[in-house]
PDB file of N, CA and C in Angstrom:
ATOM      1  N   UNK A   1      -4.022  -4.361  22.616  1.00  0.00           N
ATOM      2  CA  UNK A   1      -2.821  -5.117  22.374  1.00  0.00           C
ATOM      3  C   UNK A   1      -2.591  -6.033  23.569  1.00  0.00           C
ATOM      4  N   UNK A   2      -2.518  -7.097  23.374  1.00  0.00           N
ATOM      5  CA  UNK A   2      -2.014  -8.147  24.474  1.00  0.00           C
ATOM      6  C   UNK A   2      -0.864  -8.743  24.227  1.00  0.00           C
ATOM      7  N   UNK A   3      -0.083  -8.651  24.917  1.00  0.00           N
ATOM      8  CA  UNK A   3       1.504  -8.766  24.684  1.00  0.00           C
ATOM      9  C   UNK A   3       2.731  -8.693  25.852  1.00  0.00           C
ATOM     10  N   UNK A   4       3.263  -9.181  26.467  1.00  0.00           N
ATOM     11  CA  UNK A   4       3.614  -9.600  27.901  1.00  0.00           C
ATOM     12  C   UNK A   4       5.040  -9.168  27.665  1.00  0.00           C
ATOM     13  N   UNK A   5       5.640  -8.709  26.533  1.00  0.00           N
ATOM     14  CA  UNK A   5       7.300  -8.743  26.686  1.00  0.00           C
ATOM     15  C   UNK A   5       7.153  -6.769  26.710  1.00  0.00           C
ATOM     16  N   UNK A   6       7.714  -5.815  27.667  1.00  0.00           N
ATOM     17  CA  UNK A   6       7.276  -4.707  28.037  1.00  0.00           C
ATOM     18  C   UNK A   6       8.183  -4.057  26.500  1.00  0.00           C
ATOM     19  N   UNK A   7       9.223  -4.735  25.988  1.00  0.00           N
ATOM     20  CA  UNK A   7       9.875  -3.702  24.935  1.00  0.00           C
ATOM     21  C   UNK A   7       8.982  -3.940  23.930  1.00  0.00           C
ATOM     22  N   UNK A   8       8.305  -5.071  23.372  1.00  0.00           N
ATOM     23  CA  UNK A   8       7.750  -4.967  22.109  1.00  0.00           C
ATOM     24  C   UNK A   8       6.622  -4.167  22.297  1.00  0.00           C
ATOM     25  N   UNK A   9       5.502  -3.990  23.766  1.00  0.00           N
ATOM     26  CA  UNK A   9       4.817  -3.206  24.023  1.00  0.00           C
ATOM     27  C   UNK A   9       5.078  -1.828  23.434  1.00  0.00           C
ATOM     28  N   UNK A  10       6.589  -1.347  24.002  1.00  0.00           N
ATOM     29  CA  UNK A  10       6.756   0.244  23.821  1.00  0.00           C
ATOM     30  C   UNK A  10       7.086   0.401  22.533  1.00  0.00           C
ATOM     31  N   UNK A  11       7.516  -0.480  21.627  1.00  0.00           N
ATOM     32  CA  UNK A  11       7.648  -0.406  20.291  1.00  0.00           C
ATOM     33  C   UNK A  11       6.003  -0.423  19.536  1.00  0.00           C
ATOM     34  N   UNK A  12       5.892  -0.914  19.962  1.00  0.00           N
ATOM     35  CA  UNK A  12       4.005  -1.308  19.045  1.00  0.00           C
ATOM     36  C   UNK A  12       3.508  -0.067  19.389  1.00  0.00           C
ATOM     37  N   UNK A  13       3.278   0.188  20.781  1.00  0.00           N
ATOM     38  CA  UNK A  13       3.021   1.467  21.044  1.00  0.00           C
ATOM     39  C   UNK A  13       2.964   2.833  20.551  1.00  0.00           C
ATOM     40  N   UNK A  14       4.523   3.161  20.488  1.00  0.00           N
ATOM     41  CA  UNK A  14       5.594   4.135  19.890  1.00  0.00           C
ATOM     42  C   UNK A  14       4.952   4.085  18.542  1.00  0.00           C
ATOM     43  N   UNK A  15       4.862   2.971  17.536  1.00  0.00           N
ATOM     44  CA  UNK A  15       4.142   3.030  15.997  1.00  0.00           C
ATOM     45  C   UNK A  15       3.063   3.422  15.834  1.00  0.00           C
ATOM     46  N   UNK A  16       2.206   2.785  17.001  1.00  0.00           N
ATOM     47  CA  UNK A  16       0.573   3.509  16.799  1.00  0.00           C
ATOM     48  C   UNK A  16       0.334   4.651  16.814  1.00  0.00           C
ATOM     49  N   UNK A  17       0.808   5.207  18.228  1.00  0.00           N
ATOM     50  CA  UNK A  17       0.588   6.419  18.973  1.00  0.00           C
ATOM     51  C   UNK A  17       1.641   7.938  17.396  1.00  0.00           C
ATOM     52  N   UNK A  18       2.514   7.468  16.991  1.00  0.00           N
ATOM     53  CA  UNK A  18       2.830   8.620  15.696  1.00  0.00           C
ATOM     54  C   UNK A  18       1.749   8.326  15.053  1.00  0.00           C
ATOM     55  N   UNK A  19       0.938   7.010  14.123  1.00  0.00           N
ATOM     56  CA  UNK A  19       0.343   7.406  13.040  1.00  0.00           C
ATOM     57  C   UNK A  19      -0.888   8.276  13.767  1.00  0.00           C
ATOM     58  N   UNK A  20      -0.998   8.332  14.613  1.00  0.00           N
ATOM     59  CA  UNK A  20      -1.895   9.309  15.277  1.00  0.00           C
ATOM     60  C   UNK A  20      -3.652   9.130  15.146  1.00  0.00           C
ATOM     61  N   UNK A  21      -4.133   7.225  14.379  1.00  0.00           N
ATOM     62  CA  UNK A  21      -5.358   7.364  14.124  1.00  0.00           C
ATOM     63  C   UNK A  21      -5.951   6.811  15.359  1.00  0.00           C
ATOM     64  N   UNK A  22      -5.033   5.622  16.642  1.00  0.00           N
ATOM     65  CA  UNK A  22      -5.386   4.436  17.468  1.00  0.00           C
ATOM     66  C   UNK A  22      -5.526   4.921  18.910  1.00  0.00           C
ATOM     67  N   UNK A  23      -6.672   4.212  19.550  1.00  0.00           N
ATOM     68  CA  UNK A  23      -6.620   4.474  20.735  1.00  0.00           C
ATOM     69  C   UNK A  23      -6.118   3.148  21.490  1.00  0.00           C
ATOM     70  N   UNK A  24      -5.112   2.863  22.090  1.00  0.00           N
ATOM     71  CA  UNK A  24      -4.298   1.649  22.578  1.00  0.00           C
ATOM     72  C   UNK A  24      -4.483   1.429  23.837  1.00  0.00           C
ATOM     73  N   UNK A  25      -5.130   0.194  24.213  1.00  0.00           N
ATOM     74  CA  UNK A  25      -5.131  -0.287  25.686  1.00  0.00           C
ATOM     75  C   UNK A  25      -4.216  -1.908  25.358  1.00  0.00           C
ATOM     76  N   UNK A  26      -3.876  -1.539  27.130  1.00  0.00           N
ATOM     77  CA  UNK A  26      -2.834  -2.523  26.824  1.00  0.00           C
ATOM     78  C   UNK A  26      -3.006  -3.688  27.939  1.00  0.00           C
ATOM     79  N   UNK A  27      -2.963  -5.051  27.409  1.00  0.00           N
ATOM     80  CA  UNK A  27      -3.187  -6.060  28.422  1.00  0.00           C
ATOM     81  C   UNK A  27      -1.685  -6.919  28.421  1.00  0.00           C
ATOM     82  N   UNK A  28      -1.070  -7.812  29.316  1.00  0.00           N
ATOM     83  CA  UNK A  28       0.108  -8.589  29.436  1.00  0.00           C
ATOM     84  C   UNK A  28      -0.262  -9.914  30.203  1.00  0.00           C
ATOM     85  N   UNK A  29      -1.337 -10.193  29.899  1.00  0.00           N
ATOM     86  CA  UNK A  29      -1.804 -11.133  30.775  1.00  0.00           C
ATOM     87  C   UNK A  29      -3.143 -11.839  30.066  1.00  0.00           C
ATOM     88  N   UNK A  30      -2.706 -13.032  29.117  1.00  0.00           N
ATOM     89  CA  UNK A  30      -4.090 -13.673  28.458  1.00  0.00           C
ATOM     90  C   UNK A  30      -5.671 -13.823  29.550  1.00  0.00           C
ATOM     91  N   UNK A  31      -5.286 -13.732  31.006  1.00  0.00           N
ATOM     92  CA  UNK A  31      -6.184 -14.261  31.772  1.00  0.00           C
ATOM     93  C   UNK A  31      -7.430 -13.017  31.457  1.00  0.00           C
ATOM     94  N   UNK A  32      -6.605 -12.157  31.305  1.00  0.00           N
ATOM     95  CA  UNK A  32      -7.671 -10.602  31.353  1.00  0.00           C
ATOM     96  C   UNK A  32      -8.624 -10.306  29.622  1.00  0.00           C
ATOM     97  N   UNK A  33      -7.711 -11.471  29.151  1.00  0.00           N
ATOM     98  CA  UNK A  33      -8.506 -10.879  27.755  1.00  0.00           C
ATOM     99  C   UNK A  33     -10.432 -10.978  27.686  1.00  0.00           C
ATOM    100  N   UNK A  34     -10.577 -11.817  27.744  1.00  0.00           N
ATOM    101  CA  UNK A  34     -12.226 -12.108  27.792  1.00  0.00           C
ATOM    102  C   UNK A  34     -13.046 -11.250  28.907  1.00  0.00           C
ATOM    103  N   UNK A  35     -12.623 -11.085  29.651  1.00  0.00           N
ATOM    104  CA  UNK A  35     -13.046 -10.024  30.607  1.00  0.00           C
ATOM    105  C   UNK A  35     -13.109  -8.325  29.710  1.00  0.00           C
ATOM    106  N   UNK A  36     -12.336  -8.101  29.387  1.00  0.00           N
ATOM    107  CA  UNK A  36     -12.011  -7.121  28.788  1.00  0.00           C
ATOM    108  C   UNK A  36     -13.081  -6.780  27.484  1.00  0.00           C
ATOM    109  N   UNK A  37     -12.996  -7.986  26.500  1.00  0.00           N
ATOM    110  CA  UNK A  37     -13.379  -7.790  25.814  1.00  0.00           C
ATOM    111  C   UNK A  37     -15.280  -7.904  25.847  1.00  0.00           C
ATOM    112  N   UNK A  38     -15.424  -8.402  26.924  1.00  0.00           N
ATOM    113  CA  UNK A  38     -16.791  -8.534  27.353  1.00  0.00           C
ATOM    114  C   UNK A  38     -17.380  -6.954  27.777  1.00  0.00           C
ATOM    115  N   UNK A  39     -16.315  -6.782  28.208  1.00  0.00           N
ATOM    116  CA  UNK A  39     -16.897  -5.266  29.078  1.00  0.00           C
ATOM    117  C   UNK A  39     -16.709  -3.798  28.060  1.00  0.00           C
ATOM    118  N   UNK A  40     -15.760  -3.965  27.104  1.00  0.00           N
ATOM    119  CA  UNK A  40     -15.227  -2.852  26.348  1.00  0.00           C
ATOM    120  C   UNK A  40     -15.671  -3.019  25.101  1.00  0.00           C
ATOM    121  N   UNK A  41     -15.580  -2.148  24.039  1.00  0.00           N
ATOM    122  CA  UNK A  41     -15.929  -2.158  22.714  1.00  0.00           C
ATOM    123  C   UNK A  41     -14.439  -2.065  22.268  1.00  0.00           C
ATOM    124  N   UNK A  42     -13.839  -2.837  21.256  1.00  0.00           N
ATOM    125  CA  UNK A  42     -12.748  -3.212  20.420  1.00  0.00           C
ATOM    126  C   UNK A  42     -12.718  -3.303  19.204  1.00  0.00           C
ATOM    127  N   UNK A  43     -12.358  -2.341  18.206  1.00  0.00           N
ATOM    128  CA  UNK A  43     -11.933  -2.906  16.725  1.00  0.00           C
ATOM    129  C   UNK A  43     -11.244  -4.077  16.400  1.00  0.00           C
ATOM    130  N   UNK A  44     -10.131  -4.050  17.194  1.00  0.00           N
ATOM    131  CA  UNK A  44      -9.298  -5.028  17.051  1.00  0.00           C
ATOM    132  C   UNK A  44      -8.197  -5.700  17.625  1.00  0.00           C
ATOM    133  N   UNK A  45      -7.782  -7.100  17.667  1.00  0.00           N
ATOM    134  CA  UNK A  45      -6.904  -7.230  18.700  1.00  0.00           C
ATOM    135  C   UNK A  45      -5.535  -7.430  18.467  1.00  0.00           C
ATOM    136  N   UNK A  46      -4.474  -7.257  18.697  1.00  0.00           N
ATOM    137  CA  UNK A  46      -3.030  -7.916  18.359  1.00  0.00           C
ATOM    138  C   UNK A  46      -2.661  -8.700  19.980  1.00  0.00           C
ATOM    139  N   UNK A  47      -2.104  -9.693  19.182  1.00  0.00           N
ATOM    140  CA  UNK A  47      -2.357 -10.733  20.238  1.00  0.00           C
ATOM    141  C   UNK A  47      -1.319 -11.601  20.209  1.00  0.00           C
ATOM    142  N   UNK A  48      -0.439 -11.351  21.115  1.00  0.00           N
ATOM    143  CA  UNK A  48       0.695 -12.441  21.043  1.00  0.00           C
ATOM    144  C   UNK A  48       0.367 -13.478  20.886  1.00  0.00           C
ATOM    145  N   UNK A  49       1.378 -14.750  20.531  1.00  0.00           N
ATOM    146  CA  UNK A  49       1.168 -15.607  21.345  1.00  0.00           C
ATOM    147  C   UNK A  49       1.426 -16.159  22.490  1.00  0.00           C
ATOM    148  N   UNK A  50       2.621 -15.858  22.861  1.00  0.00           N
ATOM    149  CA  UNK A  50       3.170 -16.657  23.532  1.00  0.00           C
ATOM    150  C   UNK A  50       2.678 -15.755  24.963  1.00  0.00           C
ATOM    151  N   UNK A  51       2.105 -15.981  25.804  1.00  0.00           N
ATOM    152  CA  UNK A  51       1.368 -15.492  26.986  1.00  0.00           C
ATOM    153  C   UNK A  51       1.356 -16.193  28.117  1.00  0.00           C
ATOM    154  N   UNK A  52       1.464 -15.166  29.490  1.00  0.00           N
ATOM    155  CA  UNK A  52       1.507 -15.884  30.376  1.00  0.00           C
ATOM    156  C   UNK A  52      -0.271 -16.453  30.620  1.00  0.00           C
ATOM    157  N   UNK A  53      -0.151 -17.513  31.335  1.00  0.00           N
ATOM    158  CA  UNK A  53      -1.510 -17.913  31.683  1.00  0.00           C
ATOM    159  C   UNK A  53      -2.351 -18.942  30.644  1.00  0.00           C
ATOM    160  N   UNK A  54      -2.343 -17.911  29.285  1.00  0.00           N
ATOM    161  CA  UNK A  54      -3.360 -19.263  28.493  1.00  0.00           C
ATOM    162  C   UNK A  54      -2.378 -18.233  26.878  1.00  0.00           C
ATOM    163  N   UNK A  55      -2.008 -18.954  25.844  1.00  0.00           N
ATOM    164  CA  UNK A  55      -1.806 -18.756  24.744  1.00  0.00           C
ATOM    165  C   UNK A  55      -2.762 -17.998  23.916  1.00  0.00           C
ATOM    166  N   UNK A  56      -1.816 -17.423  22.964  1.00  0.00           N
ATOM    167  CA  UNK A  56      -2.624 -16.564  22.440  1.00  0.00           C
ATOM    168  C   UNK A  56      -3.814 -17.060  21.311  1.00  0.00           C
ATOM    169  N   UNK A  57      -3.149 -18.083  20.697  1.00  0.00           N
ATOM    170  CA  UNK A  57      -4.174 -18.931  19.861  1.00  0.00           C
ATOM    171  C   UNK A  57      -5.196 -19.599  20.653  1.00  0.00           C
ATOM    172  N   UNK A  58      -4.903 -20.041  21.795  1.00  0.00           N
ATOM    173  CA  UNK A  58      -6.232 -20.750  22.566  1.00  0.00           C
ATOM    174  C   UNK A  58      -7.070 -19.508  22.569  1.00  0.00           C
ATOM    175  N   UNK A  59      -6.647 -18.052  23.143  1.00  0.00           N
ATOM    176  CA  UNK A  59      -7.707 -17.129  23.237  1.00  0.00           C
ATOM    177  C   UNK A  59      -8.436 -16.647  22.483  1.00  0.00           C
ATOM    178  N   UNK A  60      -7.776 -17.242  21.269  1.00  0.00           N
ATOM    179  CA  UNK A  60      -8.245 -16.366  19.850  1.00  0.00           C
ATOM    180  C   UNK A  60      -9.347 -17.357  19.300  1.00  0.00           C
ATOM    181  N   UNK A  61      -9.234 -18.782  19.888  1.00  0.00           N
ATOM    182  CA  UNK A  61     -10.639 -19.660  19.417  1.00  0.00           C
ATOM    183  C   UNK A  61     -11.526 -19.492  20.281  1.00  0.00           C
ATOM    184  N   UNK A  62     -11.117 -18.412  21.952  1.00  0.00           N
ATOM    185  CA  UNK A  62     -12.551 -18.767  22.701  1.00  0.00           C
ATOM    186  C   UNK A  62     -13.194 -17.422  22.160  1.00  0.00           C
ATOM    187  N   UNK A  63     -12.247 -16.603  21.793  1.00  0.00           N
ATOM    188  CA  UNK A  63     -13.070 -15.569  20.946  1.00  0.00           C
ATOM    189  C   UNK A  63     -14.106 -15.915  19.801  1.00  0.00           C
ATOM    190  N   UNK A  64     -13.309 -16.556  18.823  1.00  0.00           N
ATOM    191  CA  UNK A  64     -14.586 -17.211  17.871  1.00  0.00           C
ATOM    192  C   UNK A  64     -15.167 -18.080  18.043  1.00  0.00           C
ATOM    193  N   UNK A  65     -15.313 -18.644  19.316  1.00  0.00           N
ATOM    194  CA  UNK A  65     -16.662 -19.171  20.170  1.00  0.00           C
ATOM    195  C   UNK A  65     -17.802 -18.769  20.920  1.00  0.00           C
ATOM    196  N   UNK A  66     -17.316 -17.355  21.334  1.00  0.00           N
ATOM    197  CA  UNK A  66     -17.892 -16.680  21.969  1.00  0.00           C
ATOM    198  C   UNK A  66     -19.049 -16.396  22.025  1.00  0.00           C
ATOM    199  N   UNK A  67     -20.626 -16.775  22.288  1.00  0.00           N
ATOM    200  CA  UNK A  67     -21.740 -16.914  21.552  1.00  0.00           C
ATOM    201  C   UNK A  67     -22.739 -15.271  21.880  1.00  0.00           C
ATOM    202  N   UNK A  68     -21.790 -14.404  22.385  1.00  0.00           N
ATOM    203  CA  UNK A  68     -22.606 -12.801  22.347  1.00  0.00           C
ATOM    204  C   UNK A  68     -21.804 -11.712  21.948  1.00  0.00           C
ATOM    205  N   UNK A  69     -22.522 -10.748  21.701  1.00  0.00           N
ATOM    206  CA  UNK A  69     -21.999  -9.892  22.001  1.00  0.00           C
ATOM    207  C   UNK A  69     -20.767  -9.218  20.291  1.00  0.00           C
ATOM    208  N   UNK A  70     -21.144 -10.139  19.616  1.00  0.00           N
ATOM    209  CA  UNK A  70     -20.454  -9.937  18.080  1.00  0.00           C
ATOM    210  C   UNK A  70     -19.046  -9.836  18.499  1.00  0.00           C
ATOM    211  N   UNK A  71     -18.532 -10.671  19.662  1.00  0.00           N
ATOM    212  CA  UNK A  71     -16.628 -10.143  20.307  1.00  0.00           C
ATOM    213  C   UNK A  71     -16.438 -11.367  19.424  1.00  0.00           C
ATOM    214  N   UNK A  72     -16.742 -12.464  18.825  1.00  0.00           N
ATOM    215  CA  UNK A  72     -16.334 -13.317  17.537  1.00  0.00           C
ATOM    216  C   UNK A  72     -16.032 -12.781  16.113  1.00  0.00           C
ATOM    217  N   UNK A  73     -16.418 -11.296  15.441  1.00  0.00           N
ATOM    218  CA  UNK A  73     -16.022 -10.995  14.670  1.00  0.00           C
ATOM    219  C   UNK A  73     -15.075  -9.982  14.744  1.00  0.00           C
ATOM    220  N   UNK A  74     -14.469  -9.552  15.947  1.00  0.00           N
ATOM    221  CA  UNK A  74     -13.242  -8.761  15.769  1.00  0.00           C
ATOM    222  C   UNK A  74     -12.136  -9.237  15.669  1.00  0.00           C
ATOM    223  N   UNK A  75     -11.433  -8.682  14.495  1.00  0.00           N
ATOM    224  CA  UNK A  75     -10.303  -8.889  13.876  1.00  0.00           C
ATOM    225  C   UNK A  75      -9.120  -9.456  14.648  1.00  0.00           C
ATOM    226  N   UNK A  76      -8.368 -10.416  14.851  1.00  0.00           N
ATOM    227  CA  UNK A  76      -7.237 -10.708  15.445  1.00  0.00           C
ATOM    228  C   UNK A  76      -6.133 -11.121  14.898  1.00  0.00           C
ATOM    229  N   UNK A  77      -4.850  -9.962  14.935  1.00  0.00           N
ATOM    230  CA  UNK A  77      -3.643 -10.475  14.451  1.00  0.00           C
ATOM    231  C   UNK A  77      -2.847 -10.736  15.229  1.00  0.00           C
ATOM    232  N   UNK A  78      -2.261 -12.005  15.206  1.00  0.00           N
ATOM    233  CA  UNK A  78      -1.548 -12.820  16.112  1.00  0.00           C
ATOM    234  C   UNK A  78       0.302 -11.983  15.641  1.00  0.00           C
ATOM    235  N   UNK A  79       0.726 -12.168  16.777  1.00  0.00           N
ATOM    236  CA  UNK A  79       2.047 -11.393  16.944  1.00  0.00           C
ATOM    237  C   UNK A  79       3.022 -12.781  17.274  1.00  0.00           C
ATOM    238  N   UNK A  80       4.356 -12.895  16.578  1.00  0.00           N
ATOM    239  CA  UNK A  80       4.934 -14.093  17.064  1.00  0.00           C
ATOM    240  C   UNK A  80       6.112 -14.223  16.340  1.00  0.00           C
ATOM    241  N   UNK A  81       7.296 -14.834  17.251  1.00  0.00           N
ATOM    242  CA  UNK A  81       8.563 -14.996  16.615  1.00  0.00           C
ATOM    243  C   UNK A  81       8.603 -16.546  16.124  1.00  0.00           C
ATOM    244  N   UNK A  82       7.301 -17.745  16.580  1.00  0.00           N
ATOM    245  CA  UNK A  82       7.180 -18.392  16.203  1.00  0.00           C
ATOM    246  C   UNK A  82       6.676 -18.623  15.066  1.00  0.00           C
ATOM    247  N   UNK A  83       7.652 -18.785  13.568  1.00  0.00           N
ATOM    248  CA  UNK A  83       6.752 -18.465  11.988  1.00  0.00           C
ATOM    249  C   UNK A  83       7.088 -19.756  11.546  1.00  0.00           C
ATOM    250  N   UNK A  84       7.098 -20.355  11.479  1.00  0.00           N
ATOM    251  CA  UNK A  84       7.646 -21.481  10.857  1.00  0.00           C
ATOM    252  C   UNK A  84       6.289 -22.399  10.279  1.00  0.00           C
ATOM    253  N   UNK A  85       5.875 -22.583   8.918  1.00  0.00           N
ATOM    254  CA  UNK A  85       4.635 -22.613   8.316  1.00  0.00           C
ATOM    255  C   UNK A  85       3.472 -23.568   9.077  1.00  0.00           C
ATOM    256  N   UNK A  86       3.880 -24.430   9.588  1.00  0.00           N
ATOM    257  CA  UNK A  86       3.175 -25.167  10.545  1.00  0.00           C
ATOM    258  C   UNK A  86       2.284 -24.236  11.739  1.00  0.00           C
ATOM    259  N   UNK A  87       3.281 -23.958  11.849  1.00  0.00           N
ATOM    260  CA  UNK A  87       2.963 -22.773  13.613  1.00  0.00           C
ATOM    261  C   UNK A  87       2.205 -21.869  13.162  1.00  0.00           C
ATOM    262  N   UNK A  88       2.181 -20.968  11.974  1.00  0.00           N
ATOM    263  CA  UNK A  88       1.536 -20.001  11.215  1.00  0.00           C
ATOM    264  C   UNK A  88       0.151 -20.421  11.452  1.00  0.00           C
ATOM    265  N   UNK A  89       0.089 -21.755  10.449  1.00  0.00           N
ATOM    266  CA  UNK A  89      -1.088 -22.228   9.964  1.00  0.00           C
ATOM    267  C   UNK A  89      -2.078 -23.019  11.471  1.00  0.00           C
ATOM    268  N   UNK A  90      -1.384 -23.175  12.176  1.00  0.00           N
ATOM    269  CA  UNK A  90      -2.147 -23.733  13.646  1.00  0.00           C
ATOM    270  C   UNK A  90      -2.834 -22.324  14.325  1.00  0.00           C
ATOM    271  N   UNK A  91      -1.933 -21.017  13.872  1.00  0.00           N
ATOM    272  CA  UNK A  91      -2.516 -19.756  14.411  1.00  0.00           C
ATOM    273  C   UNK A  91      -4.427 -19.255  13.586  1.00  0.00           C
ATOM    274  N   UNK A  92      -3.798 -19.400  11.990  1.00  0.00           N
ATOM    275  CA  UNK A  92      -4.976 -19.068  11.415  1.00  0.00           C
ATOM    276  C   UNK A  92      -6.189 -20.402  11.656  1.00  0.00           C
ATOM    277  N   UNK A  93      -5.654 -21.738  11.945  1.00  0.00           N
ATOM    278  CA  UNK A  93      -6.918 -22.781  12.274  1.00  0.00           C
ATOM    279  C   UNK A  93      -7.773 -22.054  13.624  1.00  0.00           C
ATOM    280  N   UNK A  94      -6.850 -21.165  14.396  1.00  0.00           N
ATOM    281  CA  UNK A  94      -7.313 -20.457  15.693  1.00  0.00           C
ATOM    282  C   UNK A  94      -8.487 -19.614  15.512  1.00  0.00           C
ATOM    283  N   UNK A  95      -8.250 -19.166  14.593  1.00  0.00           N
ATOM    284  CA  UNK A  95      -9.329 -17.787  14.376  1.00  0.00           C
ATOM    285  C   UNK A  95      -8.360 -16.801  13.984  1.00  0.00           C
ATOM    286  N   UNK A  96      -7.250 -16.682  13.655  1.00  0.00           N
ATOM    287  CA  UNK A  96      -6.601 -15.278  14.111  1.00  0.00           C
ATOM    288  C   UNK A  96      -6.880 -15.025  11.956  1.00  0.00           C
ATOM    289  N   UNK A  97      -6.888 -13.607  11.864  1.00  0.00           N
ATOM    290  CA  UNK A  97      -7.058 -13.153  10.735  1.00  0.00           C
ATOM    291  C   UNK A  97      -5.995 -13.285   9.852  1.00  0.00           C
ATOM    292  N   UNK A  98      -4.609 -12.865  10.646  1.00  0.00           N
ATOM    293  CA  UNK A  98      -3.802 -12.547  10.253  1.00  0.00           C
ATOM    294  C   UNK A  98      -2.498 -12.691  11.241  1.00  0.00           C
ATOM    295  N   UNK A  99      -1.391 -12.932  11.108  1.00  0.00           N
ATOM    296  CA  UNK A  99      -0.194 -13.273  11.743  1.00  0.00           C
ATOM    297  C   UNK A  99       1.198 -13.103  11.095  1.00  0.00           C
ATOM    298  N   UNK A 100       1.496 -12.044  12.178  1.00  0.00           N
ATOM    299  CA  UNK A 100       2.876 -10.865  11.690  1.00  0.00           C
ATOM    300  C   UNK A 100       3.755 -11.014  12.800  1.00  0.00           C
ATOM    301  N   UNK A 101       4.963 -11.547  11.957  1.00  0.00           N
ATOM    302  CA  UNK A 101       5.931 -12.605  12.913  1.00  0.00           C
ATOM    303  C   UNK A 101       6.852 -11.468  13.038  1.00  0.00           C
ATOM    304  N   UNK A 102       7.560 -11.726  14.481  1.00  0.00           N
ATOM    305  CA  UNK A 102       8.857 -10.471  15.273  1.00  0.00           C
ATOM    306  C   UNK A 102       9.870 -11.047  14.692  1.00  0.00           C
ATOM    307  N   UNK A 103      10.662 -10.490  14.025  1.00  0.00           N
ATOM    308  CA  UNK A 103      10.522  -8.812  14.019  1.00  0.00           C
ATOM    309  C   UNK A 103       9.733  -8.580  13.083  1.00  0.00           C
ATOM    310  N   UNK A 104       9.471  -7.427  13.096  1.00  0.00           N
ATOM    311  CA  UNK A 104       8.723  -6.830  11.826  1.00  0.00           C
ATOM    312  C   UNK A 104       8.804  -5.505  11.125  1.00  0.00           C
ATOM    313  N   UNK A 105       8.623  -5.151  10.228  1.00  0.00           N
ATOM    314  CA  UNK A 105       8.969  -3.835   9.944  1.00  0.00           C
ATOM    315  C   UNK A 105       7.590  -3.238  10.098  1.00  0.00           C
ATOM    316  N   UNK A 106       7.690  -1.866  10.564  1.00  0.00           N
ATOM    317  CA  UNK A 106       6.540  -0.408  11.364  1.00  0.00           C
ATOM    318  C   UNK A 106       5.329  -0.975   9.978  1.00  0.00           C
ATOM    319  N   UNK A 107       5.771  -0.501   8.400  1.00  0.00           N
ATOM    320  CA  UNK A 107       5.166  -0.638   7.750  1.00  0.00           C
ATOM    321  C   UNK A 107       4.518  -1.666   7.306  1.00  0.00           C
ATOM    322  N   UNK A 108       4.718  -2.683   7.505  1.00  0.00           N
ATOM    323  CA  UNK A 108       4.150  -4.448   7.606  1.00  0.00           C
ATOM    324  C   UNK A 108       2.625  -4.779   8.467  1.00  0.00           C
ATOM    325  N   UNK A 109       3.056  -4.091   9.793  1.00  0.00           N
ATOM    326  CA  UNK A 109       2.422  -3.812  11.171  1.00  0.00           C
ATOM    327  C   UNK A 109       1.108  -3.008  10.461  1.00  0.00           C
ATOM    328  N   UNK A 110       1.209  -2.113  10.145  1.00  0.00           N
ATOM    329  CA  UNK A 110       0.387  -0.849   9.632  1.00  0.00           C
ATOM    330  C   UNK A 110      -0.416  -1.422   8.656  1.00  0.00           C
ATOM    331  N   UNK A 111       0.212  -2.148   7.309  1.00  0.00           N
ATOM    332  CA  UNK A 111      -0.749  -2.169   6.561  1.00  0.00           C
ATOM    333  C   UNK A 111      -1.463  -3.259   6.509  1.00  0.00           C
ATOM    334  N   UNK A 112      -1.388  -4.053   7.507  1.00  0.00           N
ATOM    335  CA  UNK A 112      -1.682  -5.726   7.732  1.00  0.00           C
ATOM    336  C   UNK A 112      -3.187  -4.879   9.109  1.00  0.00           C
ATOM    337  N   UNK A 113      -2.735  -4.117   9.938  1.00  0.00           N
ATOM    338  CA  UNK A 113      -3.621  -3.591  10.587  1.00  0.00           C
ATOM    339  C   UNK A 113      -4.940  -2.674   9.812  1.00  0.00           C
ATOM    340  N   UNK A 114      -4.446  -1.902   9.128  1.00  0.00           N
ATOM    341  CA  UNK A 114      -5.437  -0.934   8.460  1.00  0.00           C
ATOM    342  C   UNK A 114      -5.986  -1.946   7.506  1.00  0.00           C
ATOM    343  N   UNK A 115      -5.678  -3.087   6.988  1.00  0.00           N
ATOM    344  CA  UNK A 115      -5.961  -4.103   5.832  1.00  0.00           C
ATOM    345  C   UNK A 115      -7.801  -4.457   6.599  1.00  0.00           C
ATOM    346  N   UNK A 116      -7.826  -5.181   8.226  1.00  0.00           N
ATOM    347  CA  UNK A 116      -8.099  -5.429   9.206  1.00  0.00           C
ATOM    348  C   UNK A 116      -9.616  -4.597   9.288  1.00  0.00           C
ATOM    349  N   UNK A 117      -8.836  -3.127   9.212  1.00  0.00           N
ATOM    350  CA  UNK A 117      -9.736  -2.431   9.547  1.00  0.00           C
ATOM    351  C   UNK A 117     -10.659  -1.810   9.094  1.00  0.00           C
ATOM    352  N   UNK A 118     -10.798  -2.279   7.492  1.00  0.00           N
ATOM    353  CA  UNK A 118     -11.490  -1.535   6.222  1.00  0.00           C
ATOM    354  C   UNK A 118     -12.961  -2.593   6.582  1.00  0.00           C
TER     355      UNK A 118
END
């Protein structure tokens, strides 16, 4: 999860950690994503946008640029209070799979994730 505001962290968190299937690492800082994902194995990412350092949609196209390592086909759902159909649709031109705007309801989160993960 990459996500810089510490309450939506402990909320996203708090949802995963009951359904009891996710193992959650947590980044707040776009600079660390590619590093990360170079070095670690990931199902999947939730990915703000709005980030300190570099946006979450810029990170989400250097992901599906990425020319090793298959870190271009993991799943990315963009997280954002910015929904407004324009902004949506500039997220999915990004790469992102999927984009689940704050607030959101637990169950929205869940089945947009497990959707992801089949």
């Amino acid at each position: 999860m990459v996500e810089d505001d510490e309450h939506i962290q402990t909320v996203i968190l708090k949802m995963l950690i009951d359904v009891g299937f996710f193992q959650v690492e947590m980044l707040n800082d776009g600079a660390d994503v590619m590093k990360e994902l170079v070095n670690n194995p990931y199902d999947l990412v939730l990915m703000d946008i709005d980030l300190p350092n570099v946006s979450g949609d810029h990170l989400t196209s250097l992901i599906r640029d990425f020319p090793f390592k298959n870190i271009k086909r993991i799943p990315v759902i963009g997280l954002t209070a910015n929904a407004f159909p324009e902004q949506v649709q500039t997220y999915r031109n990004s790469g992102m799979n999927e984009v689940v705007t704050k607030p959101f309801e637990k169950e929205d989160l869940l089945k947009t994730i497990f959707r992801m993960l089949k």
